[in-house]
PDB file of N, CA and C in Angstrom:
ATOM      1  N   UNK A   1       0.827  -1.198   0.000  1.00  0.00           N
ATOM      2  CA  UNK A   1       0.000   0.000   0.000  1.00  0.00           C
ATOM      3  C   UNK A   1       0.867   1.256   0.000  1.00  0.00           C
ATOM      4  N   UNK A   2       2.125   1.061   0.191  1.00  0.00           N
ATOM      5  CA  UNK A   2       2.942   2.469   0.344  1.00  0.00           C
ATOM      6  C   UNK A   2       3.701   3.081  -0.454  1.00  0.00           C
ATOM      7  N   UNK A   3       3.682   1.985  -1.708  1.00  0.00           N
ATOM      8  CA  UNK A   3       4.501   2.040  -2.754  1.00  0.00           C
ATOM      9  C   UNK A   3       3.562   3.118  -3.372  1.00  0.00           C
ATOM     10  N   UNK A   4       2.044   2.867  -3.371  1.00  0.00           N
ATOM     11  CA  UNK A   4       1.345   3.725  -4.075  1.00  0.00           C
ATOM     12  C   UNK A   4       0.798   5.100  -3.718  1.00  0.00           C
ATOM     13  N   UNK A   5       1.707   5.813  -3.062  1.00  0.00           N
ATOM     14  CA  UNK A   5       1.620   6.972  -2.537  1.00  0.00           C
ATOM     15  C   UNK A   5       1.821   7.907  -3.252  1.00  0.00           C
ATOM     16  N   UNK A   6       1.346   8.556  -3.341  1.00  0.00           N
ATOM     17  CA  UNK A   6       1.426   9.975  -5.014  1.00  0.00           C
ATOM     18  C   UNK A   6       1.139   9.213  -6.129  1.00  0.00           C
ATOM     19  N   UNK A   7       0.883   8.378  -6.408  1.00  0.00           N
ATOM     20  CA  UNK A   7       1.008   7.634  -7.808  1.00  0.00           C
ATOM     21  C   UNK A   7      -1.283   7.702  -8.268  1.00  0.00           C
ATOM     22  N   UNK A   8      -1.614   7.552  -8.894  1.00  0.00           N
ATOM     23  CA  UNK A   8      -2.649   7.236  -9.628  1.00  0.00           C
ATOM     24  C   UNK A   8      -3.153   5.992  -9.637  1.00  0.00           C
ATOM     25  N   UNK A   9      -4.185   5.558  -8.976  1.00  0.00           N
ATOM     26  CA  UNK A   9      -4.319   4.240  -8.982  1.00  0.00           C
ATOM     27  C   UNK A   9      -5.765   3.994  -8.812  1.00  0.00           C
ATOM     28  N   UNK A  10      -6.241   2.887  -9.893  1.00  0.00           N
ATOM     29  CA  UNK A  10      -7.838   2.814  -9.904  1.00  0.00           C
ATOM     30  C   UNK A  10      -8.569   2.455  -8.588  1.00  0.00           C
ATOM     31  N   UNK A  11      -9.430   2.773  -7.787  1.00  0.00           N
ATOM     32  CA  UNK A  11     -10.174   2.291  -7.301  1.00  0.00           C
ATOM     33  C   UNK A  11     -11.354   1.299  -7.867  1.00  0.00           C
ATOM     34  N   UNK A  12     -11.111  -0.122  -7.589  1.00  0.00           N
ATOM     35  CA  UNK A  12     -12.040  -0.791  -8.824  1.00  0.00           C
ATOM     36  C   UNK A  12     -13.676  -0.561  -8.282  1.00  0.00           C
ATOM     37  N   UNK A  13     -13.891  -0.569  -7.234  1.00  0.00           N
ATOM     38  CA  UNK A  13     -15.395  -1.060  -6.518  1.00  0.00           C
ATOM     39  C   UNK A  13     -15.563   0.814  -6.618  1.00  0.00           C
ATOM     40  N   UNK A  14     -15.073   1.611  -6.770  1.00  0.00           N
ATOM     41  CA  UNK A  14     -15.495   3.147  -7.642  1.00  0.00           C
ATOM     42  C   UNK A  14     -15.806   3.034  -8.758  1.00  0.00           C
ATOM     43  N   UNK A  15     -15.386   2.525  -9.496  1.00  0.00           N
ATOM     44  CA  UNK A  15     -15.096   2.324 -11.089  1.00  0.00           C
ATOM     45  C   UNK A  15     -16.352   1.765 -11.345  1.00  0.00           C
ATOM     46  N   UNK A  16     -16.731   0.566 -10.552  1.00  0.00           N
ATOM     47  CA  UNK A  16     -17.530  -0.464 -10.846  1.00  0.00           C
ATOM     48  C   UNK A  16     -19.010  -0.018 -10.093  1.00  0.00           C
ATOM     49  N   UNK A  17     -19.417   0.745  -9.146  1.00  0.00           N
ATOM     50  CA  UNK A  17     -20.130   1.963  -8.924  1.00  0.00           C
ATOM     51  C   UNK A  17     -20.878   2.823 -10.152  1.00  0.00           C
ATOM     52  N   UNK A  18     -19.503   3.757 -10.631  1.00  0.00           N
ATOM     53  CA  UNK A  18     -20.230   4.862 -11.311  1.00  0.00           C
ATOM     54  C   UNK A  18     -20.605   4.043 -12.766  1.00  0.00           C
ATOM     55  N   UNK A  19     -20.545   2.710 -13.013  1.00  0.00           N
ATOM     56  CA  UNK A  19     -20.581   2.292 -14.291  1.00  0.00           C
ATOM     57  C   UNK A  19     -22.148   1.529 -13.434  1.00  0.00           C
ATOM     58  N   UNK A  20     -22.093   0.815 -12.903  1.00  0.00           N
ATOM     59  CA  UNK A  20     -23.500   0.582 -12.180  1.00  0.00           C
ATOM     60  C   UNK A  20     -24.606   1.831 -12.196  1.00  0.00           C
ATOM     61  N   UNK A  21     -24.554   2.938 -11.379  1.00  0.00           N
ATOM     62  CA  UNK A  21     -25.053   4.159 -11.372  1.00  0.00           C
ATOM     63  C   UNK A  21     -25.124   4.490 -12.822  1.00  0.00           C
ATOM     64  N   UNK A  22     -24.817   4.581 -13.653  1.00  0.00           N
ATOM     65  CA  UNK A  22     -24.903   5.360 -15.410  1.00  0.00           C
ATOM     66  C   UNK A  22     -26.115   4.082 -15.674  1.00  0.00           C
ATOM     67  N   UNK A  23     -25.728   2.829 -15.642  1.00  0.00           N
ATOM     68  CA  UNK A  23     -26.783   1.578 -16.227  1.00  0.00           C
ATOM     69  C   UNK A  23     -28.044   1.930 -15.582  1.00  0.00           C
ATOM     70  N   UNK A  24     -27.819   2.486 -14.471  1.00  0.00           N
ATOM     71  CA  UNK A  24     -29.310   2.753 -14.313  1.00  0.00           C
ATOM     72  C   UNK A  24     -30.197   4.132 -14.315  1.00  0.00           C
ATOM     73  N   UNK A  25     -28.940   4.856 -14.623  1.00  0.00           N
ATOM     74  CA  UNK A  25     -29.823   5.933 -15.294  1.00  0.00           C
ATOM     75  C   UNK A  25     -30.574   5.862 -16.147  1.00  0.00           C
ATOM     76  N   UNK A  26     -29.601   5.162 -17.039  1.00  0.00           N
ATOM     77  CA  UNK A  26     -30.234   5.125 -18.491  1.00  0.00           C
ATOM     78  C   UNK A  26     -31.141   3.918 -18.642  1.00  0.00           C
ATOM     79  N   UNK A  27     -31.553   3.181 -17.333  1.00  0.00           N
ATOM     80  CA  UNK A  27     -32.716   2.124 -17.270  1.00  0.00           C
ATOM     81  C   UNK A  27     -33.625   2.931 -17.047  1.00  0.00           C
ATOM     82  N   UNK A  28     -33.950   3.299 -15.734  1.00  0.00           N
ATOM     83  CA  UNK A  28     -34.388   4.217 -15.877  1.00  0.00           C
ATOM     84  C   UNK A  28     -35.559   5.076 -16.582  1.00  0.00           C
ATOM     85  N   UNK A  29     -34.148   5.562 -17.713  1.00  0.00           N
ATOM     86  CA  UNK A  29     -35.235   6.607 -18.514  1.00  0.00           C
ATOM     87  C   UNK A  29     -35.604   5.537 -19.796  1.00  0.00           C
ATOM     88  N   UNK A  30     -34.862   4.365 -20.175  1.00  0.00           N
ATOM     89  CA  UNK A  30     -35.672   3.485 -21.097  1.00  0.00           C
ATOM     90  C   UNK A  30     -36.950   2.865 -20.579  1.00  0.00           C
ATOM     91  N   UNK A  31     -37.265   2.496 -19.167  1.00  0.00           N
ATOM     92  CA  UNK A  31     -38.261   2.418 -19.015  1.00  0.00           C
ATOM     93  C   UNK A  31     -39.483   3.491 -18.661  1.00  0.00           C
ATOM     94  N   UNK A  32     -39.180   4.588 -18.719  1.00  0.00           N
ATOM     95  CA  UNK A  32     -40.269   5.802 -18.653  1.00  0.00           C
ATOM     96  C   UNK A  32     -40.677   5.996 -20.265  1.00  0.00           C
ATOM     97  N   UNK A  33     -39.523   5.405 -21.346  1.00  0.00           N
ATOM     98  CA  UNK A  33     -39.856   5.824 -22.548  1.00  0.00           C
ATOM     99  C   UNK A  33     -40.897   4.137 -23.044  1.00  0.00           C
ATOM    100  N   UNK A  34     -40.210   3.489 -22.268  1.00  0.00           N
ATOM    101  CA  UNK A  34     -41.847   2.064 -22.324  1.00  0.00           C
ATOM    102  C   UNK A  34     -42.962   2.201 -22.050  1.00  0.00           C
ATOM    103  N   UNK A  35     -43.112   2.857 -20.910  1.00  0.00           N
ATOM    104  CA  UNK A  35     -44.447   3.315 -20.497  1.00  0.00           C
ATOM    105  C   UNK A  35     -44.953   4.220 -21.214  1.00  0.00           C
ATOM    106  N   UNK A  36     -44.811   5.189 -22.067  1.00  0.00           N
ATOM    107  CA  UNK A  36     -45.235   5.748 -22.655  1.00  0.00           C
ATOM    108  C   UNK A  36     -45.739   5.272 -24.350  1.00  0.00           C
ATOM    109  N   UNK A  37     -44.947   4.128 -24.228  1.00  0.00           N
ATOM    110  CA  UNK A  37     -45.159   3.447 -25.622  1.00  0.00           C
ATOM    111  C   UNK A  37     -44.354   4.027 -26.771  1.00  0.00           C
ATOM    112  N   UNK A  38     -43.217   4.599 -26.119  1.00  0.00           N
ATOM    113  CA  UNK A  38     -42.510   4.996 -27.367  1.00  0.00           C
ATOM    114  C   UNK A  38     -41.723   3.937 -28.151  1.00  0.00           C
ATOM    115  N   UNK A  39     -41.432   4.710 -29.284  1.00  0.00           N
ATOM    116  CA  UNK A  39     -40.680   3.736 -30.111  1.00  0.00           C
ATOM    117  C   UNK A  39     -38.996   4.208 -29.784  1.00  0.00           C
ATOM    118  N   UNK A  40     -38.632   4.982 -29.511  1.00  0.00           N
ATOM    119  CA  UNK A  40     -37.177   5.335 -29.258  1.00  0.00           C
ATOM    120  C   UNK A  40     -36.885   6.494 -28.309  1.00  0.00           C
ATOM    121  N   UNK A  41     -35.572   6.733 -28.483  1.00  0.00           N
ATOM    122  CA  UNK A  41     -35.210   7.807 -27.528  1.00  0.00           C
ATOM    123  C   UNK A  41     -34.066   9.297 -28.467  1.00  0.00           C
ATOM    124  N   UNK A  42     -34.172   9.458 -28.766  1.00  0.00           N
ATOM    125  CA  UNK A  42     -33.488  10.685 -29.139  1.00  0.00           C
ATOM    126  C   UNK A  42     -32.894  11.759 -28.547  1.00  0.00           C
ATOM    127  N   UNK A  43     -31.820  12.156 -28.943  1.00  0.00           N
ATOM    128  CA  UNK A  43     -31.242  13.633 -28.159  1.00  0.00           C
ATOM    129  C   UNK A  43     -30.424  12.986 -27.158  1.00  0.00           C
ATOM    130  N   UNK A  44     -30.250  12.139 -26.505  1.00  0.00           N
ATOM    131  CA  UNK A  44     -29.687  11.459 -25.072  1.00  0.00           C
ATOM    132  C   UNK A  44     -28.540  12.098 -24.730  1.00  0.00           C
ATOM    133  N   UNK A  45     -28.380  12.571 -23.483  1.00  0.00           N
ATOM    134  CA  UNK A  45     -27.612  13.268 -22.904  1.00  0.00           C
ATOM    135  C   UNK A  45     -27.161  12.712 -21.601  1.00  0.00           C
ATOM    136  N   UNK A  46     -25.953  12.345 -21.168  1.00  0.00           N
ATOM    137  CA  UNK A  46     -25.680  11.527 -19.926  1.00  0.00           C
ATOM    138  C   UNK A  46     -25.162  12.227 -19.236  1.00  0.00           C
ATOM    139  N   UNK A  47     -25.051  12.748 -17.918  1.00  0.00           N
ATOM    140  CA  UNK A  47     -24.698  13.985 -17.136  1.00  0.00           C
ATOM    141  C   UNK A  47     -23.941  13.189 -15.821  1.00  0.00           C
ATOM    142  N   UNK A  48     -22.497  13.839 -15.742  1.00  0.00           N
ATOM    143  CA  UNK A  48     -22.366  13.141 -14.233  1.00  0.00           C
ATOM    144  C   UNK A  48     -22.509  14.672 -13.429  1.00  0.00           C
ATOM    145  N   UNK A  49     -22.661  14.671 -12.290  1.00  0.00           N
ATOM    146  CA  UNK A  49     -22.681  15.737 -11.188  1.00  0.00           C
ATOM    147  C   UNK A  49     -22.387  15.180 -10.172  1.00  0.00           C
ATOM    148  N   UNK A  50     -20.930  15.939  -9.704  1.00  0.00           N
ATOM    149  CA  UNK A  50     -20.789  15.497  -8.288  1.00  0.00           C
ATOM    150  C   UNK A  50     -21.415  16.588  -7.117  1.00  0.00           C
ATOM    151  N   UNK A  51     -21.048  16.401  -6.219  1.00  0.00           N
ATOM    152  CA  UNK A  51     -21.819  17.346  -5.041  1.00  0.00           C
ATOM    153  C   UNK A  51     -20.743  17.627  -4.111  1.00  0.00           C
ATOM    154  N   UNK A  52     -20.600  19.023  -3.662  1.00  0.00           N
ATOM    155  CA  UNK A  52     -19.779  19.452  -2.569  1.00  0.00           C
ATOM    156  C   UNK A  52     -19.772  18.723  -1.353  1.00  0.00           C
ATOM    157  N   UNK A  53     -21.200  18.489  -0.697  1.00  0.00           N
ATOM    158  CA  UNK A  53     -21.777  17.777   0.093  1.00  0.00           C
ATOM    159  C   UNK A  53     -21.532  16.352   0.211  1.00  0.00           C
ATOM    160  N   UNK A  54     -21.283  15.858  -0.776  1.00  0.00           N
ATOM    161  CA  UNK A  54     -19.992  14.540  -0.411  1.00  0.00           C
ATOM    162  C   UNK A  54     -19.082  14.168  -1.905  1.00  0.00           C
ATOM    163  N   UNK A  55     -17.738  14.045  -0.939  1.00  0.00           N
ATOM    164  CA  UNK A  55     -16.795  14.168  -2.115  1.00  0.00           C
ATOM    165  C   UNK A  55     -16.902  12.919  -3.223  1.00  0.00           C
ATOM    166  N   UNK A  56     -17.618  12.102  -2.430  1.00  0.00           N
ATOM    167  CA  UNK A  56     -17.345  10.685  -3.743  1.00  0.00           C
ATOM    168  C   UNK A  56     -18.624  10.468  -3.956  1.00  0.00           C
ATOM    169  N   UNK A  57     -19.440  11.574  -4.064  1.00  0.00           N
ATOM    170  CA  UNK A  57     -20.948  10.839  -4.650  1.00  0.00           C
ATOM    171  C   UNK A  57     -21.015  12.227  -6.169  1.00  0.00           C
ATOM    172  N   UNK A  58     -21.581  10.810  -6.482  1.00  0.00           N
ATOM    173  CA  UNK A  58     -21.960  11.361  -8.040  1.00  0.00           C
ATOM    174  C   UNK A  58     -23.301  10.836  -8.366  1.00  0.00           C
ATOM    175  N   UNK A  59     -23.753  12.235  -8.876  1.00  0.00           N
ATOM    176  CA  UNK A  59     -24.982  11.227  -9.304  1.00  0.00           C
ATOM    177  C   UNK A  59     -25.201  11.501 -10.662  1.00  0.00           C
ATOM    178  N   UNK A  60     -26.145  10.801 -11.438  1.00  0.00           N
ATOM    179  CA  UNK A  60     -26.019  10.366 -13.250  1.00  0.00           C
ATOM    180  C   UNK A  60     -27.652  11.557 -13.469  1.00  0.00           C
ATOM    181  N   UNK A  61     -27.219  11.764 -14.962  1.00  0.00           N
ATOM    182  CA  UNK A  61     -29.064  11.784 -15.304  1.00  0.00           C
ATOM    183  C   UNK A  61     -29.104  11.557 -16.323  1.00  0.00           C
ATOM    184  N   UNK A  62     -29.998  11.120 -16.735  1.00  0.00           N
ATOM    185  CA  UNK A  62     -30.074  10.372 -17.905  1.00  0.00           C
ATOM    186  C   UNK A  62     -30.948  11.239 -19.317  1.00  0.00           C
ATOM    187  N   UNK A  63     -31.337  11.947 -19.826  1.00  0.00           N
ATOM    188  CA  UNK A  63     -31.916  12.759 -20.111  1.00  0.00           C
ATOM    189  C   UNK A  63     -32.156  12.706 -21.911  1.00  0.00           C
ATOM    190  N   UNK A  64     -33.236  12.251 -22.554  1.00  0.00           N
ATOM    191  CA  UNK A  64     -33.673  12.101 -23.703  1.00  0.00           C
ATOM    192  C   UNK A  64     -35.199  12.522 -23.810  1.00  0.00           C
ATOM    193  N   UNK A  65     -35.329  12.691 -25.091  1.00  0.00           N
ATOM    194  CA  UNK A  65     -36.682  12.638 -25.868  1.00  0.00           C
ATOM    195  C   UNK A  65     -37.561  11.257 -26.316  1.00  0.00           C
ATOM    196  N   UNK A  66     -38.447  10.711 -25.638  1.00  0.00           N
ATOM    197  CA  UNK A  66     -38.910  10.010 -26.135  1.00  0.00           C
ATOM    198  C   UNK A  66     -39.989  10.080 -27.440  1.00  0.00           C
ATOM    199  N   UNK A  67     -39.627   8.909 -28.324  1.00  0.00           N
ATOM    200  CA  UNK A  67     -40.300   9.354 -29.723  1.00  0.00           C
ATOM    201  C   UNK A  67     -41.287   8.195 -30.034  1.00  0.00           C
ATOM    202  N   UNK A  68     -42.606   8.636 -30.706  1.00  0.00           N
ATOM    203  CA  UNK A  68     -43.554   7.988 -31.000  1.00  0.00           C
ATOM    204  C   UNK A  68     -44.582   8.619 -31.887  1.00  0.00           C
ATOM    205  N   UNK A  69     -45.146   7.973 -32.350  1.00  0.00           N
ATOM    206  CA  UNK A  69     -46.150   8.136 -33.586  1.00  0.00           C
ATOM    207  C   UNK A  69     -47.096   9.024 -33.522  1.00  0.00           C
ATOM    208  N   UNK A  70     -47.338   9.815 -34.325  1.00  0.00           N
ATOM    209  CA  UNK A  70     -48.462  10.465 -34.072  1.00  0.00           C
ATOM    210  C   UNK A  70     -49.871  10.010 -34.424  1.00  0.00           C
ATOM    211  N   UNK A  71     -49.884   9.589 -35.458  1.00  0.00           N
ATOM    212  CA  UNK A  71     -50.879   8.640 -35.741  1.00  0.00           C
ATOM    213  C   UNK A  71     -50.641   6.881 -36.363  1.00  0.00           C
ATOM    214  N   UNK A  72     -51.251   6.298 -36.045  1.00  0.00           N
ATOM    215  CA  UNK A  72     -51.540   4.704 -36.783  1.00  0.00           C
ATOM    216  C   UNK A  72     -50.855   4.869 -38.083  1.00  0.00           C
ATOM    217  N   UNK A  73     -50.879   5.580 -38.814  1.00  0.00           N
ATOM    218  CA  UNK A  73     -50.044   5.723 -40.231  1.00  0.00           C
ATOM    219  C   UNK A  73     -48.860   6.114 -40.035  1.00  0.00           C
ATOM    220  N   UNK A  74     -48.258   6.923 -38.896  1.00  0.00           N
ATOM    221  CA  UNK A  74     -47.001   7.696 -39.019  1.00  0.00           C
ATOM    222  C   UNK A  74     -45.993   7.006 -38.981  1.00  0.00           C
ATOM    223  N   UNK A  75     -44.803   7.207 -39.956  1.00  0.00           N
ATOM    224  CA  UNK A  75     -43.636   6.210 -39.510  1.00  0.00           C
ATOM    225  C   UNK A  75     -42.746   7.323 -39.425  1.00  0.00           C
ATOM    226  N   UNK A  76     -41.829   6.831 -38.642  1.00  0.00           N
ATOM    227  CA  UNK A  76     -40.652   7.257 -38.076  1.00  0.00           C
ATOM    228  C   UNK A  76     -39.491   7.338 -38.322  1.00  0.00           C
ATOM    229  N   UNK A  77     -38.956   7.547 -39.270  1.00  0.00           N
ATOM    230  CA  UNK A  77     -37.943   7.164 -39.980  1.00  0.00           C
ATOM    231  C   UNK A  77     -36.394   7.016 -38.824  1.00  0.00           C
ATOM    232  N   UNK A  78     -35.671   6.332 -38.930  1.00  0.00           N
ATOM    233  CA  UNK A  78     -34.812   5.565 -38.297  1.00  0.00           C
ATOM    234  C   UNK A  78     -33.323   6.858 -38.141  1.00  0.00           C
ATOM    235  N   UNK A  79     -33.442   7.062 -36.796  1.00  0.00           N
ATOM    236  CA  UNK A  79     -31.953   8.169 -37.025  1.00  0.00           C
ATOM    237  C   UNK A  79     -30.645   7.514 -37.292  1.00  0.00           C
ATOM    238  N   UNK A  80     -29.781   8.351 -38.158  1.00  0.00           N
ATOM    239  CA  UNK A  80     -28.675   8.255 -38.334  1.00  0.00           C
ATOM    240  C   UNK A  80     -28.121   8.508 -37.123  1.00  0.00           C
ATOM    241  N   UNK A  81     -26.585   7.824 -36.810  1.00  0.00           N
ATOM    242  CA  UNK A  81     -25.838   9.060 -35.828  1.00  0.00           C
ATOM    243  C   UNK A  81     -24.462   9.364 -36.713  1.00  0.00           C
ATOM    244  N   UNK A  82     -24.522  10.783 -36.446  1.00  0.00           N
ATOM    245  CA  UNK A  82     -23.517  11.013 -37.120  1.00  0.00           C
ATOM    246  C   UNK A  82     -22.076  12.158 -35.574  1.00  0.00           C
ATOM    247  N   UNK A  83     -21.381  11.151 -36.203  1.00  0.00           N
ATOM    248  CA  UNK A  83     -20.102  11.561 -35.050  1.00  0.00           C
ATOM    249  C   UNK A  83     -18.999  12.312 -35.876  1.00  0.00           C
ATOM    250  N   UNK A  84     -19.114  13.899 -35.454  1.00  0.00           N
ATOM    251  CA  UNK A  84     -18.079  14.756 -36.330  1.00  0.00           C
ATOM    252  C   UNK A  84     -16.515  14.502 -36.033  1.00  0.00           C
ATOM    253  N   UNK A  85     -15.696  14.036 -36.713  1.00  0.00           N
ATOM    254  CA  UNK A  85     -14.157  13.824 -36.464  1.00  0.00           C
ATOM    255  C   UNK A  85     -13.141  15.101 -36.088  1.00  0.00           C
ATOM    256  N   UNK A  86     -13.909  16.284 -36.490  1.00  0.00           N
ATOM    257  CA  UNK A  86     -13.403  17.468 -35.955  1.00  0.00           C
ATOM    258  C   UNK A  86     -14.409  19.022 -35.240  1.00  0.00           C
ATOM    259  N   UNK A  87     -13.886  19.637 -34.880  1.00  0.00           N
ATOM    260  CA  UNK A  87     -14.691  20.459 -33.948  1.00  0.00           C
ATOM    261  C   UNK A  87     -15.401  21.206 -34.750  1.00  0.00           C
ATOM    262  N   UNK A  88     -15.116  21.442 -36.104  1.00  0.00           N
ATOM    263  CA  UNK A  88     -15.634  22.377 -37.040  1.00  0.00           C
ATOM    264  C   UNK A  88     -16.893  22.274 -37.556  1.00  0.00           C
TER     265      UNK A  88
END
């Protein structure tokens, strides 16, 4: 334990936490977008926030548009994602 003093070193059961905490954000909000009967989610935005009030809590939000039909005829056409390779 002393070797790792100043050095950088993972905490795994942290690691394995905030990756737990994100899965269920985003459960979560896939199941609020079930109940509603949507067909997808759009826009999705994953947020960490930590809090002054304690140094190792973080909490997630999960935050999308749920999408669905407007009428019996409407289709939805299927989003692309498109990921820009530069900032421009």
């Amino acid at each position: 334990a002393m070797g790792n003093i100043g050095q950088n070193v993972e905490l795994p059961q942290y690691t394995e936490g905030l990756y737990d905490a994100r899965e269920l954000a985003m459960s979560r909000m896939q199941a609020e977008a079930e109940a509603l009967h949507a067909e997808g989610i759009v826009g999705v935005r994953l947020r960490a926030h930590g809090h002054r009030w304690g140094g190792h809590t973080t909490e997630f939000f999960a935050i999308g548009t749920a999408v669905r039909p407007l009428r019996a005829d409407h289709h939805i056409p299927t989003p692309q994602l498109v990921l820009p390779l530069t900032d421009g």
